[in-house]
C-alpha atoms as a PDB file:
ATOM      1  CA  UNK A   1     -40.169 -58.745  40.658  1.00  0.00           C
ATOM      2  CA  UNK A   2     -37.421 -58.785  43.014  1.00  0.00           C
ATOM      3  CA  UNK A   3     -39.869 -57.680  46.315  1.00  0.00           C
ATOM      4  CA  UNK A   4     -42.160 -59.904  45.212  1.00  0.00           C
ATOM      5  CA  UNK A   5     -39.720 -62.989  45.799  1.00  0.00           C
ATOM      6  CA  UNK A   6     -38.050 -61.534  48.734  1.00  0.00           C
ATOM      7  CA  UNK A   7     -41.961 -61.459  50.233  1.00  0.00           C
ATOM      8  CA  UNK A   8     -42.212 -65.257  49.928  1.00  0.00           C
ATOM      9  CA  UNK A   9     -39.244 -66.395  51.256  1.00  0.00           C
ATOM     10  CA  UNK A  10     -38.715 -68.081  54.659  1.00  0.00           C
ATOM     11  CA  UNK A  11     -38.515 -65.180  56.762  1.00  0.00           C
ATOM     12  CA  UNK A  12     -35.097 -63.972  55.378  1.00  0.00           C
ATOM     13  CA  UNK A  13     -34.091 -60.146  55.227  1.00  0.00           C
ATOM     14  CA  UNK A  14     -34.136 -58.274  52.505  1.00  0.00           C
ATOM     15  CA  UNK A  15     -30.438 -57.308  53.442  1.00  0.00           C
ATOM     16  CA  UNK A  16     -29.063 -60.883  53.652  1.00  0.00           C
ATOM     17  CA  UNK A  17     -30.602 -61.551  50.341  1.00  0.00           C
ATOM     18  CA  UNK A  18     -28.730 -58.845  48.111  1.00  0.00           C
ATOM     19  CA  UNK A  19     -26.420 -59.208  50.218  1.00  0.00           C
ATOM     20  CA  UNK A  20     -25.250 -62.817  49.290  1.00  0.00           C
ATOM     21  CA  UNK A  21     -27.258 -62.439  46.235  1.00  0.00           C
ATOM     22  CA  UNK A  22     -28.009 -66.188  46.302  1.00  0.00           C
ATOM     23  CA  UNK A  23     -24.360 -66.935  46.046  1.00  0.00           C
ATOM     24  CA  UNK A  24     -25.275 -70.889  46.457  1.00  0.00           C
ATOM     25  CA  UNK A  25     -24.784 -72.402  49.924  1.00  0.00           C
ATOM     26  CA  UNK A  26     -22.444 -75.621  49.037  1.00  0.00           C
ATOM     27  CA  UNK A  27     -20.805 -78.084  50.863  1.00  0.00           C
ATOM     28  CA  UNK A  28     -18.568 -81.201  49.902  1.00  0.00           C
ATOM     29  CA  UNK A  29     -19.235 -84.370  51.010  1.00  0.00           C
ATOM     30  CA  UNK A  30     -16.796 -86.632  48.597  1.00  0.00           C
ATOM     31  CA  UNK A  31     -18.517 -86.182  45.032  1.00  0.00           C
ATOM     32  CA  UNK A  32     -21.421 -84.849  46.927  1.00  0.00           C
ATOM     33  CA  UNK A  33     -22.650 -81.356  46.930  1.00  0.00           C
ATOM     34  CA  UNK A  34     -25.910 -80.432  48.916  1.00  0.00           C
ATOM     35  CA  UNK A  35     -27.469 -77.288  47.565  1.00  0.00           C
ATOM     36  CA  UNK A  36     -30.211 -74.397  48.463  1.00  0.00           C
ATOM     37  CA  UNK A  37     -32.331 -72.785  45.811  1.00  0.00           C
ATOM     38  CA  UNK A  38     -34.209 -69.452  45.856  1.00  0.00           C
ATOM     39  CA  UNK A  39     -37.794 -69.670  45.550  1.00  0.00           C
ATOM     40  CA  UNK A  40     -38.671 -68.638  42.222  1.00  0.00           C
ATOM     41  CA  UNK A  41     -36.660 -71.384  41.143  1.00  0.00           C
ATOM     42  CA  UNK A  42     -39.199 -74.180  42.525  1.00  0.00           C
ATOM     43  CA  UNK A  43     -41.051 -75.105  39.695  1.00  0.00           C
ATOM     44  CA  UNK A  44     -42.765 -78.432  39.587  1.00  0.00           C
ATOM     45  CA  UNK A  45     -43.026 -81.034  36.923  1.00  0.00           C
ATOM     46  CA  UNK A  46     -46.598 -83.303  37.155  1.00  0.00           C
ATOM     47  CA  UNK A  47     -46.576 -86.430  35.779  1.00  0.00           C
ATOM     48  CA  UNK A  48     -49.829 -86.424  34.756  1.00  0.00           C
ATOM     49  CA  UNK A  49     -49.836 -83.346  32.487  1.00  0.00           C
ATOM     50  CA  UNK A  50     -46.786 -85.071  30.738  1.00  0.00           C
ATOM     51  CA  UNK A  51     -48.368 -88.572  30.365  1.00  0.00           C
ATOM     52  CA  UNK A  52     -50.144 -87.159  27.151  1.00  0.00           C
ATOM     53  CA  UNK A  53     -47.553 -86.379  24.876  1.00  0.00           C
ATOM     54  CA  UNK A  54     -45.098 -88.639  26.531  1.00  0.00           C
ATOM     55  CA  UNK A  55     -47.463 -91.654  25.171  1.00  0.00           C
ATOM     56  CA  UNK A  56     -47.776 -89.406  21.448  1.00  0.00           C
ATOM     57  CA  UNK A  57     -43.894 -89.789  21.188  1.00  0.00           C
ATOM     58  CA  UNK A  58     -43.717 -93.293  22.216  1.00  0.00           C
ATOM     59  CA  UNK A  59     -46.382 -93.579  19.521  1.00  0.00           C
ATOM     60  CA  UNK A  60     -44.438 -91.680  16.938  1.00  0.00           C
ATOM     61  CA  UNK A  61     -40.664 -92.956  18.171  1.00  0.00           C
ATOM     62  CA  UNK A  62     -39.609 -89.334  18.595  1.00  0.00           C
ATOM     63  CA  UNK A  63     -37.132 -88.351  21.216  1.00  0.00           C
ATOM     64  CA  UNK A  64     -37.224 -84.865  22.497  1.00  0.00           C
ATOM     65  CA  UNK A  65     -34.814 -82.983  24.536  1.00  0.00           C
ATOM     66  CA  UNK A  66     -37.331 -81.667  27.683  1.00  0.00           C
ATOM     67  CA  UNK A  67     -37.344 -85.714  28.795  1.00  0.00           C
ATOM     68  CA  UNK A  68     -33.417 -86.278  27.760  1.00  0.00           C
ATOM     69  CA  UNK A  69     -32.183 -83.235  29.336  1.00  0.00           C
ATOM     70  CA  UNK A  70     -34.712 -83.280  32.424  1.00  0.00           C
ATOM     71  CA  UNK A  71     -35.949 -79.794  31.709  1.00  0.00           C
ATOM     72  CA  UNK A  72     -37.892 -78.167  34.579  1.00  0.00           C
ATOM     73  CA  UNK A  73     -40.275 -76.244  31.900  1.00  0.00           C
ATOM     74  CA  UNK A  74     -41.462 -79.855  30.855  1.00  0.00           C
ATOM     75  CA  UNK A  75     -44.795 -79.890  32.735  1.00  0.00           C
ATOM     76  CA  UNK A  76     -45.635 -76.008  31.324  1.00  0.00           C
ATOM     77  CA  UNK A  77     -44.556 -76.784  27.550  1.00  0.00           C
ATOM     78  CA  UNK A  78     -46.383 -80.272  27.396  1.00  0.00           C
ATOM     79  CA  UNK A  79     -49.573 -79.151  28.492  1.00  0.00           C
ATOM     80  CA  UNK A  80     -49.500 -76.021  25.353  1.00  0.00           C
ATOM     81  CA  UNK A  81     -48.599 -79.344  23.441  1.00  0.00           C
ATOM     82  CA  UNK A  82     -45.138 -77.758  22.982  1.00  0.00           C
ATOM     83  CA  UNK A  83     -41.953 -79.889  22.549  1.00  0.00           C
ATOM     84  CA  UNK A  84     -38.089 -79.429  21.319  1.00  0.00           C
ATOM     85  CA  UNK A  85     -37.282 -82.916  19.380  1.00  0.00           C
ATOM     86  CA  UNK A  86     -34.276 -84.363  19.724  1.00  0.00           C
ATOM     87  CA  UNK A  87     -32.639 -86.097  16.024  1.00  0.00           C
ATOM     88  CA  UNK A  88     -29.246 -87.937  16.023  1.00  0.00           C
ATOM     89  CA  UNK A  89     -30.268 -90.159  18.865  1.00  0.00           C
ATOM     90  CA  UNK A  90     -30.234 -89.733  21.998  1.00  0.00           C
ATOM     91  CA  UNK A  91     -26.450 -90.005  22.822  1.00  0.00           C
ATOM     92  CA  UNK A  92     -23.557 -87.416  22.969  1.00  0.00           C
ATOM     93  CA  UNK A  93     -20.027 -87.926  21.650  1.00  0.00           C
ATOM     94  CA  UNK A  94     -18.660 -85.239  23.951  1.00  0.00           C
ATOM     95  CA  UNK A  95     -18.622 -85.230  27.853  1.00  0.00           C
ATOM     96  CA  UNK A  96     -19.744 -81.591  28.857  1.00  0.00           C
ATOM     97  CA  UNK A  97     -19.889 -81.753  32.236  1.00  0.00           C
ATOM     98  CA  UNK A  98     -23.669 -79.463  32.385  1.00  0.00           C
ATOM     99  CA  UNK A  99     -25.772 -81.069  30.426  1.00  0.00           C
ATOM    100  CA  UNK A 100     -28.041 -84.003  31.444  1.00  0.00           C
ATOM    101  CA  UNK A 101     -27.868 -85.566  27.935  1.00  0.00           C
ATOM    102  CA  UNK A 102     -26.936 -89.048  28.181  1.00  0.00           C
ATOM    103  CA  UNK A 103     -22.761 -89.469  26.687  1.00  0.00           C
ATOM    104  CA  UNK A 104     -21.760 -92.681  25.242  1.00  0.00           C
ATOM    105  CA  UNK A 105     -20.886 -94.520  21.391  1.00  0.00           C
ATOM    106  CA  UNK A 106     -23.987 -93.540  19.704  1.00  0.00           C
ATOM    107  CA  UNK A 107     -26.540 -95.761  17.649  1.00  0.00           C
ATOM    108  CA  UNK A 108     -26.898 -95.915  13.825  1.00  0.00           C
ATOM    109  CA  UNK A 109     -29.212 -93.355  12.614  1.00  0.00           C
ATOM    110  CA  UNK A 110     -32.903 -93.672  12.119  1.00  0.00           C
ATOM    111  CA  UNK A 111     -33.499 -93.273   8.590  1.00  0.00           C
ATOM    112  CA  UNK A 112     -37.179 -93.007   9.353  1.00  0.00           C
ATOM    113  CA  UNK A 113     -36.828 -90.401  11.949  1.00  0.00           C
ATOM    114  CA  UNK A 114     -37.084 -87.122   9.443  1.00  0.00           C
ATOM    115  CA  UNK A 115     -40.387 -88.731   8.600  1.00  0.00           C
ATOM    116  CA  UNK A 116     -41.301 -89.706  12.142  1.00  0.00           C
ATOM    117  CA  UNK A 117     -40.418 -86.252  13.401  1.00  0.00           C
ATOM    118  CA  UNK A 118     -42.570 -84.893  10.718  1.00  0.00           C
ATOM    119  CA  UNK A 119     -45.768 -86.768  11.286  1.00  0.00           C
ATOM    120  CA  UNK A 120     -45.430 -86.106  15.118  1.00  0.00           C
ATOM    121  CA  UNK A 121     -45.620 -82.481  14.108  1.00  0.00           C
ATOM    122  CA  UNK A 122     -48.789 -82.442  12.530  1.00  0.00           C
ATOM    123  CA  UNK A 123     -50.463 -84.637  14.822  1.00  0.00           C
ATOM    124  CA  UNK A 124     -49.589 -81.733  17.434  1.00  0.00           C
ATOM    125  CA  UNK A 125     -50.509 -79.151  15.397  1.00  0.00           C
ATOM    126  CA  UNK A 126     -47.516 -77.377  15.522  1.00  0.00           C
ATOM    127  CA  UNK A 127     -46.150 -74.344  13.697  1.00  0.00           C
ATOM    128  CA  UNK A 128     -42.853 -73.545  15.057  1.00  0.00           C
ATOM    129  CA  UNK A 129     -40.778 -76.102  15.547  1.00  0.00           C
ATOM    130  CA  UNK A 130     -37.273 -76.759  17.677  1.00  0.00           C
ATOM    131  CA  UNK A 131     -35.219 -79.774  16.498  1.00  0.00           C
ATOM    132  CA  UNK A 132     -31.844 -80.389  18.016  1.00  0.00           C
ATOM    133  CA  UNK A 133     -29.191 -82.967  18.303  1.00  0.00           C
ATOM    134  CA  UNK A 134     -26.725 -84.408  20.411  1.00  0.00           C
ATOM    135  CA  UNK A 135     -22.940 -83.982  19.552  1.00  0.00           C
ATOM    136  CA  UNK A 136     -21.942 -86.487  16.871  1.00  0.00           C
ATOM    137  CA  UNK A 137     -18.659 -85.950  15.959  1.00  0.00           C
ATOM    138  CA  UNK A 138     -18.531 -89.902  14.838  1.00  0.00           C
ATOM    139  CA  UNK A 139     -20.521 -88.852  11.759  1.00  0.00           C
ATOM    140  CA  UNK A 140     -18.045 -87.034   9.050  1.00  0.00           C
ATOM    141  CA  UNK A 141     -21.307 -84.326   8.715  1.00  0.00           C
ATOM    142  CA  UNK A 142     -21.801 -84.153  11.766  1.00  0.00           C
ATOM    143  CA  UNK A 143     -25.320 -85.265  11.346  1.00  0.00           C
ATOM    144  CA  UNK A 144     -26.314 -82.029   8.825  1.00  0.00           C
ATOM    145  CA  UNK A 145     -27.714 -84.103   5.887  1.00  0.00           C
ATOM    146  CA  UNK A 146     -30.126 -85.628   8.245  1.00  0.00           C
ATOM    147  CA  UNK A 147     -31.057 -82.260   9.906  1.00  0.00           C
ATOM    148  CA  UNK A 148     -31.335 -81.443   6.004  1.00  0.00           C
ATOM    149  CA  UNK A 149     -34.118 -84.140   5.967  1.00  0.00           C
ATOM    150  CA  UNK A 150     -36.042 -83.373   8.945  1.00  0.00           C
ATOM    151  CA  UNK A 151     -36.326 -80.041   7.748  1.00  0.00           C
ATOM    152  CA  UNK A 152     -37.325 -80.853   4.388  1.00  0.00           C
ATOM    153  CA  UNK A 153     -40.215 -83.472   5.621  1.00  0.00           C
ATOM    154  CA  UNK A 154     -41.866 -81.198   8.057  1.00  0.00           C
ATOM    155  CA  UNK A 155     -41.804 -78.598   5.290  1.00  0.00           C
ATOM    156  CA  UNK A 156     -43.203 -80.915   3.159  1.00  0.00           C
ATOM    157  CA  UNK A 157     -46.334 -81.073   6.129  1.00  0.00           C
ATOM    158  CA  UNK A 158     -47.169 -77.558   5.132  1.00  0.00           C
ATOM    159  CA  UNK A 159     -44.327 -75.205   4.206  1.00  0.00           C
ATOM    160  CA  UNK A 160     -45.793 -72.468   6.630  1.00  0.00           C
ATOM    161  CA  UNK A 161     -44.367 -74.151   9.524  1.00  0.00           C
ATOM    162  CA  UNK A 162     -41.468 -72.047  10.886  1.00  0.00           C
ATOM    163  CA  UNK A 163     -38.432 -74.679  11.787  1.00  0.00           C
ATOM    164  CA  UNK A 164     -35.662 -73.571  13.948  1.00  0.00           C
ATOM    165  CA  UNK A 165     -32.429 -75.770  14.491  1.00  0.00           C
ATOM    166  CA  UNK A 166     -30.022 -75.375  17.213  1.00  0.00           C
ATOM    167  CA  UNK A 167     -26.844 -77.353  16.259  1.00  0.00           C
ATOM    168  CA  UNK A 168     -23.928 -78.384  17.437  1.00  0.00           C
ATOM    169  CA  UNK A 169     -20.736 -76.876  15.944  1.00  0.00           C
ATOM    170  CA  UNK A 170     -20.119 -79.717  13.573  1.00  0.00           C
ATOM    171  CA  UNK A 171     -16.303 -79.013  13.963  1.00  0.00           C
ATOM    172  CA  UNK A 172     -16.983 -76.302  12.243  1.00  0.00           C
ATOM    173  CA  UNK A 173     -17.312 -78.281   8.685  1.00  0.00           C
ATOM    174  CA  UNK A 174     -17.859 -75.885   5.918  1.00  0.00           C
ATOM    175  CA  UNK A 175     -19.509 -78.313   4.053  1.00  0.00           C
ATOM    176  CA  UNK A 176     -21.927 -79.111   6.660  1.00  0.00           C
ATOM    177  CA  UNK A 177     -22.496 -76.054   7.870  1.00  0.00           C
ATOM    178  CA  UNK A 178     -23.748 -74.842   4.345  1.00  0.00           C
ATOM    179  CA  UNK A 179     -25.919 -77.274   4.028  1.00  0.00           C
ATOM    180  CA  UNK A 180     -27.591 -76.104   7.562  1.00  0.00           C
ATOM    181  CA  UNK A 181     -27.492 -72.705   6.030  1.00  0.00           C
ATOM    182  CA  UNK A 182     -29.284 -73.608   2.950  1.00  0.00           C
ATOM    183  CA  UNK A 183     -31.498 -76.270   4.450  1.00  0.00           C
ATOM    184  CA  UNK A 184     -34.821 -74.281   4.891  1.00  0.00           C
ATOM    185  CA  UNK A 185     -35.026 -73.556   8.454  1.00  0.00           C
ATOM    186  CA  UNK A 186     -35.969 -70.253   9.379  1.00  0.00           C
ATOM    187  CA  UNK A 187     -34.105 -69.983  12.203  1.00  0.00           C
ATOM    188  CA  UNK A 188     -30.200 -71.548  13.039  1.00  0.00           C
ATOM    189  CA  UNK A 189     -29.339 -71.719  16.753  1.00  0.00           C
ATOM    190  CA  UNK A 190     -25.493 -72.558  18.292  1.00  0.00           C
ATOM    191  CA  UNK A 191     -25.090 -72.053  21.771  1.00  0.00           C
ATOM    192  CA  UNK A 192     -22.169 -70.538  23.227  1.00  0.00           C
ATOM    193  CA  UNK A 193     -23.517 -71.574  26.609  1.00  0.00           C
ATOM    194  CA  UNK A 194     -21.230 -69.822  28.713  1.00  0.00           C
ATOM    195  CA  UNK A 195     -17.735 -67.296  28.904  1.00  0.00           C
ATOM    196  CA  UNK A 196     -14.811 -68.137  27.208  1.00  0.00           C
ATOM    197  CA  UNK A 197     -13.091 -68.382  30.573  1.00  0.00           C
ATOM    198  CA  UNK A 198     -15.286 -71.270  31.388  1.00  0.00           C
ATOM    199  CA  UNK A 199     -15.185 -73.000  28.720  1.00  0.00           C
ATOM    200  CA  UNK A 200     -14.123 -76.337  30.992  1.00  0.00           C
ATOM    201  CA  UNK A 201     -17.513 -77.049  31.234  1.00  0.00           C
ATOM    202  CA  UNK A 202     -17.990 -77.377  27.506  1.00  0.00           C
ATOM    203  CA  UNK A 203     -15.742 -80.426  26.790  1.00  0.00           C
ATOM    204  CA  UNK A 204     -14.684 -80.633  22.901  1.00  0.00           C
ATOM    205  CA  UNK A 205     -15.857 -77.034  22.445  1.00  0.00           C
ATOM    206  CA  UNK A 206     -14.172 -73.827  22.222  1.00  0.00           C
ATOM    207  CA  UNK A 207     -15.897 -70.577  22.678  1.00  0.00           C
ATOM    208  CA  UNK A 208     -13.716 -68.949  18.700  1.00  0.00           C
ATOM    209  CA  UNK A 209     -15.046 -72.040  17.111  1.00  0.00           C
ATOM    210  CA  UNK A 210     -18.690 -71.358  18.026  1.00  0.00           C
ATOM    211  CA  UNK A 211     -18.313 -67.821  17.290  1.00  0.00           C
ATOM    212  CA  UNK A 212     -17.080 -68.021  14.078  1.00  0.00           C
ATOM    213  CA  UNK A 213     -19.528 -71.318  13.121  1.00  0.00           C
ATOM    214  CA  UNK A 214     -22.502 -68.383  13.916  1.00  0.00           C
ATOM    215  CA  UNK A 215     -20.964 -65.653  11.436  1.00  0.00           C
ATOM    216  CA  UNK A 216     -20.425 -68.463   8.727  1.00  0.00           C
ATOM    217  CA  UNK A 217     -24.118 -69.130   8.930  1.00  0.00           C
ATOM    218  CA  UNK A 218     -25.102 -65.810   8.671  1.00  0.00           C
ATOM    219  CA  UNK A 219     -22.786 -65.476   6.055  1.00  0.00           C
ATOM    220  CA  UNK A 220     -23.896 -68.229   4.103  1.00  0.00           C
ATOM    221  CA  UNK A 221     -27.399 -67.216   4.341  1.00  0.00           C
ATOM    222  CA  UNK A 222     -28.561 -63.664   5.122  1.00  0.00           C
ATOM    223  CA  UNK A 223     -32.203 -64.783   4.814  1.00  0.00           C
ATOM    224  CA  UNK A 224     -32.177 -66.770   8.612  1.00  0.00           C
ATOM    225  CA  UNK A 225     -32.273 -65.779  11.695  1.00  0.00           C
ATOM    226  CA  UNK A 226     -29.148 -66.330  13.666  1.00  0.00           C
ATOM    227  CA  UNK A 227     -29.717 -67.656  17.444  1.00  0.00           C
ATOM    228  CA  UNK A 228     -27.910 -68.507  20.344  1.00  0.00           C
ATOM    229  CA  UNK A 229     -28.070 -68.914  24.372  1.00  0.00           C
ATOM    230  CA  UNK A 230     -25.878 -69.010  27.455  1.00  0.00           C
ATOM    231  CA  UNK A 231     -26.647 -69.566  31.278  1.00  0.00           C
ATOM    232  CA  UNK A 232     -25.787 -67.987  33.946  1.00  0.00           C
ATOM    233  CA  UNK A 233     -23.874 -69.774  37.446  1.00  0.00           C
ATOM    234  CA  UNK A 234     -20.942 -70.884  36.556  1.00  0.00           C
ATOM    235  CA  UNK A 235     -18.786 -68.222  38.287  1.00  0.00           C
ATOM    236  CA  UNK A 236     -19.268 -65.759  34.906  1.00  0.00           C
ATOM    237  CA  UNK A 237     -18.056 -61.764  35.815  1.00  0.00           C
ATOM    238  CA  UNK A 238     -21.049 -59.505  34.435  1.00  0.00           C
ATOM    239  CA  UNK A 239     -18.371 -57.302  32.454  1.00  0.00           C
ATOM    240  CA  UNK A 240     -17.549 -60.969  30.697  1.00  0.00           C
ATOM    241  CA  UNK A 241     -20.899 -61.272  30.059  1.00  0.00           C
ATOM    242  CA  UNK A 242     -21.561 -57.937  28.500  1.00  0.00           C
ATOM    243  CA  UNK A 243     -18.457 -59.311  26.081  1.00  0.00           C
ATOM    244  CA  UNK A 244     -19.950 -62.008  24.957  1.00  0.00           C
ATOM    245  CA  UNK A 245     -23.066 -60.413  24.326  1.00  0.00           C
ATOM    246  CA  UNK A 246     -21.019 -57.498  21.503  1.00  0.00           C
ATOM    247  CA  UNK A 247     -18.999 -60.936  20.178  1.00  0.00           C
ATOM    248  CA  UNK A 248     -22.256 -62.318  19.545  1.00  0.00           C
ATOM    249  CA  UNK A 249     -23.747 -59.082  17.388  1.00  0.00           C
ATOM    250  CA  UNK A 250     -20.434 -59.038  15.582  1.00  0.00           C
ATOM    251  CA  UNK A 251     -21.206 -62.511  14.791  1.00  0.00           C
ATOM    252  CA  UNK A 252     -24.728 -61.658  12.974  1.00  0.00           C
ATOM    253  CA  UNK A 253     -27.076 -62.926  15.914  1.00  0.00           C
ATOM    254  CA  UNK A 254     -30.458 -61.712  15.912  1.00  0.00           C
ATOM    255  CA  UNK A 255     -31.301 -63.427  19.117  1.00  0.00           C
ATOM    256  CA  UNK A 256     -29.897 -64.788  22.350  1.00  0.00           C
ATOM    257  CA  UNK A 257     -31.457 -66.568  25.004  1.00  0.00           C
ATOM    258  CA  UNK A 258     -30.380 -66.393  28.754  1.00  0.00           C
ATOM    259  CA  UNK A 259     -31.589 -68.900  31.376  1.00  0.00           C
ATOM    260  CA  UNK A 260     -29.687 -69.953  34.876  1.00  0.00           C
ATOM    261  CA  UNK A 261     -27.772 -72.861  34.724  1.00  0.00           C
ATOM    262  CA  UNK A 262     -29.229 -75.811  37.239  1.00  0.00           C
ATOM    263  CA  UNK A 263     -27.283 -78.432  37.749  1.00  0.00           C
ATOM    264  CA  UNK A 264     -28.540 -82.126  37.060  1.00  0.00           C
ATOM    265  CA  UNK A 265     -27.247 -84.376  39.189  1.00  0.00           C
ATOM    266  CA  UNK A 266     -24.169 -84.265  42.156  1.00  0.00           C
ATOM    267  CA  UNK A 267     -21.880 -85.788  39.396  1.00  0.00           C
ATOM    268  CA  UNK A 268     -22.294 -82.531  37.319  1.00  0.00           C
ATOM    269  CA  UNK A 269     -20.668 -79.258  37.313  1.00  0.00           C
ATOM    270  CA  UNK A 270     -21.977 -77.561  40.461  1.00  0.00           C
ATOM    271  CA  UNK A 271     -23.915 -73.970  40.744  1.00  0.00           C
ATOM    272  CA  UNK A 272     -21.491 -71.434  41.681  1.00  0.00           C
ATOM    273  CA  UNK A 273     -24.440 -68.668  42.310  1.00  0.00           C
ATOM    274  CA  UNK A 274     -28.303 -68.181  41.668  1.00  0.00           C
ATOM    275  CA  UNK A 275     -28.982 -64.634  40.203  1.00  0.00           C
ATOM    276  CA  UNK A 276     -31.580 -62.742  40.921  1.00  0.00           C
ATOM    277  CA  UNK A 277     -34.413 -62.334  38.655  1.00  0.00           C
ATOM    278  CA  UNK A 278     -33.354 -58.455  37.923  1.00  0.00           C
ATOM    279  CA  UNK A 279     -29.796 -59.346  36.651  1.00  0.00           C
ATOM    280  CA  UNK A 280     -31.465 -61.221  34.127  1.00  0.00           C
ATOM    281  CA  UNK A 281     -33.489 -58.314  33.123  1.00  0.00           C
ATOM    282  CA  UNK A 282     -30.656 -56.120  33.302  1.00  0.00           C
ATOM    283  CA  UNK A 283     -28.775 -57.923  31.005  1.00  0.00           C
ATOM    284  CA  UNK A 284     -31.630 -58.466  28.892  1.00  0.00           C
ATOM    285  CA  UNK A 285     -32.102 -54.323  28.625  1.00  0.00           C
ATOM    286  CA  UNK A 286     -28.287 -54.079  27.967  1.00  0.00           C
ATOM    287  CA  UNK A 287     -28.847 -56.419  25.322  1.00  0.00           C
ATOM    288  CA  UNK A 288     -31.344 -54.977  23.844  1.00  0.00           C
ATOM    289  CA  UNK A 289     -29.707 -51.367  23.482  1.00  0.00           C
ATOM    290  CA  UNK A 290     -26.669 -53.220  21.955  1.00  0.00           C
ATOM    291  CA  UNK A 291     -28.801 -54.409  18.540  1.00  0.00           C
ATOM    292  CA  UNK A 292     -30.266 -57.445  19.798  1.00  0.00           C
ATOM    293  CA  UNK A 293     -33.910 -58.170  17.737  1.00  0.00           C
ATOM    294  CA  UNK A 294     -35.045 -60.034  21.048  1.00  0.00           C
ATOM    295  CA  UNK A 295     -33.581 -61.503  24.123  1.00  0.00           C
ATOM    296  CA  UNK A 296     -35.145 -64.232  26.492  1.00  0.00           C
ATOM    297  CA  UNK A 297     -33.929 -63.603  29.570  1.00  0.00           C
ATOM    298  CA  UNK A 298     -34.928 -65.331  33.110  1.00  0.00           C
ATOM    299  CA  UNK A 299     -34.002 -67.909  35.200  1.00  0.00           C
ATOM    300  CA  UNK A 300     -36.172 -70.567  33.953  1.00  0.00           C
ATOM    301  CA  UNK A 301     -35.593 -69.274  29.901  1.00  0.00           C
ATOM    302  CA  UNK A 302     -33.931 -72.078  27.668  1.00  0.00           C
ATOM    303  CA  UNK A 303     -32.792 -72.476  24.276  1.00  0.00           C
ATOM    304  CA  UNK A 304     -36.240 -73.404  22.935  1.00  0.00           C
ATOM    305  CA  UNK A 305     -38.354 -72.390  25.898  1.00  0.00           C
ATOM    306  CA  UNK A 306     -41.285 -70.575  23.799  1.00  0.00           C
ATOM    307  CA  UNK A 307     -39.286 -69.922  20.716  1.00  0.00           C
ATOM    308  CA  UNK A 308     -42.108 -68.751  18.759  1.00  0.00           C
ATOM    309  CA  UNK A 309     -41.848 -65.768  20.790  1.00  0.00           C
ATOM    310  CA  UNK A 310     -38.857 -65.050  19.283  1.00  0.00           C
ATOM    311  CA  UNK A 311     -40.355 -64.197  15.621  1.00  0.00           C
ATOM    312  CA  UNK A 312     -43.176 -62.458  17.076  1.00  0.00           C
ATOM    313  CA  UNK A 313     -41.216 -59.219  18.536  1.00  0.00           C
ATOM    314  CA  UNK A 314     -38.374 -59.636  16.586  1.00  0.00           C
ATOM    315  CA  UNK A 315     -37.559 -58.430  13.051  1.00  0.00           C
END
């Protein structure tokens, strides 16, 4: 894989690239960074391809989180007619400084959203389904009784339908987190989203508090599978990574997901380095001899970037 991208890039050697192993190239200019990316990591979003289920959701008042957080995979998921919805709202309580995800006081909730969601699902057809949320730590649940719905209408669509959630931490509320456990969802996702050492990036978080939310959900309910993700660029040592990886098995998770971080905007945390395709892989294999049941591992991989995969090579 490697050769293959060193073959289309502009003329560079094949010693300068290992050598600086796409360590990004960035300059200040007052809040202002300019940056270079690696070739694989071009992909392009078309409009037109999107227009379709852009003008469904609009349709159904759905939000998702591939238009909210201005995923890259948009274009490729739409057109399979595949989509990650986004419950809560579409505002964040907390200010982490990666994510795209609009940050602000957020509106009441939608009371006909579970139903909305629902609907939208089986006028895509869909049989595994992603729902996540922004932060709300305004709501005392933390939004889980309404996650509770969602789950429950889409089941009520046809109860084959696998539903995976990827939550917040709800501030760790027992109460709320039980209710996730016992909700019906097949699958629970948290994301620890990077190292404990760079945790500044994750504002309102902290790295324990994910952890242990994971093992109480596996705890709670030994029937799920127990998910979770990170990305790679902020600055993270691979030894820290291999850490995180054992903290995550003795947590009870079945499956991890690792992507590379890109940054949204210039006001956002900047990339510290683009890794090659292989130390994805690597850690990937490492994973994989650890215990993992499956890991997604590349630089364009996501939380919910073809989730269904998941279930289909894993336990």
């Amino acid at each position: 894989m490697v050769s293959d991208t060193l073959r289309i890039e502009e003329q560079r050697s094949a010693d300068e690239l290992l050598e600086n192993k796409y360590t990004l190239k960035t300059w200040n200019q007052g809040a202002k960074h300019i940056t270079s990316k690696p070739q694989w990591l071009h992909k392009k979003i078309r409009p037109s391809i999107n227009a379709e289920l852009e003008s469904i959701f609009t349709d159904t008042h759905v939000n998702t989180v591939c238009q909210e957080a201005m995923c890259q995979n948009i274009s490729e998921c739409f057109s399979q007619k595949l989509a990650t919805f986004l419950i809560l709202g579409t505002l964040c309580t907390r200010t982490c400084s990666f994510c795209a995800v609009a940050k602000g006081k957020p509106m009441p909730l939608d009371i006909n959203e579970p139903e909305n969601v629902a609907q939208t699902v089986k006028r895509l057809g869909l049989q595994h389904v992603v729902i996540t949320s922004p932060t709300r730590d305004d709501l005392i649940d933390g939004g889980a009784e309404h996650f509770c719905r969602t789950v429950s209408a889409i089941k009520a669509v046809d109860d084959s339908i696998v539903v995976e959630l990827l939550i917040p931490d709800m501030r760790e509320n027992k109460e709320s987190l039980k209710l996730i456990a016992k909700s019906g969802a097949d699958i629970i996702g948290h994301n620890l989203e990077t190292v404990p050492r760079l945790y500044h990036v994750r504002k309102g978080s902290e790295y324990r508090r994910s952890l242990r939310v994971l093992k109480l959900l596996a705890s709670l309910n030994p029937d799920i599978a127990i998910k979770s993700g990170i990305m790679l660029g902020f600055g993270e040592r691979d030894e820290e990574v291999e850490t995180l990886m054992h903290e995550l098995l003795d947590a009870g998770c079945d499956y991890l997901s690792i992507g590379q971080f890109l940054s949204p905007s210039n006001n956002h945390t900047p990339v510290v380095e683009y890794s090659l395709p292989e130390r994805f892989e690597n850690f990937r294999n490492s994973g994989m001899n650890m215990g993992f049941a499956h890991i997604k591992s590349s630089p364009y991989t996501r939380s919910s970037y073809m989730a269904h995969e998941y279930l289909e090579v894993g336990v």
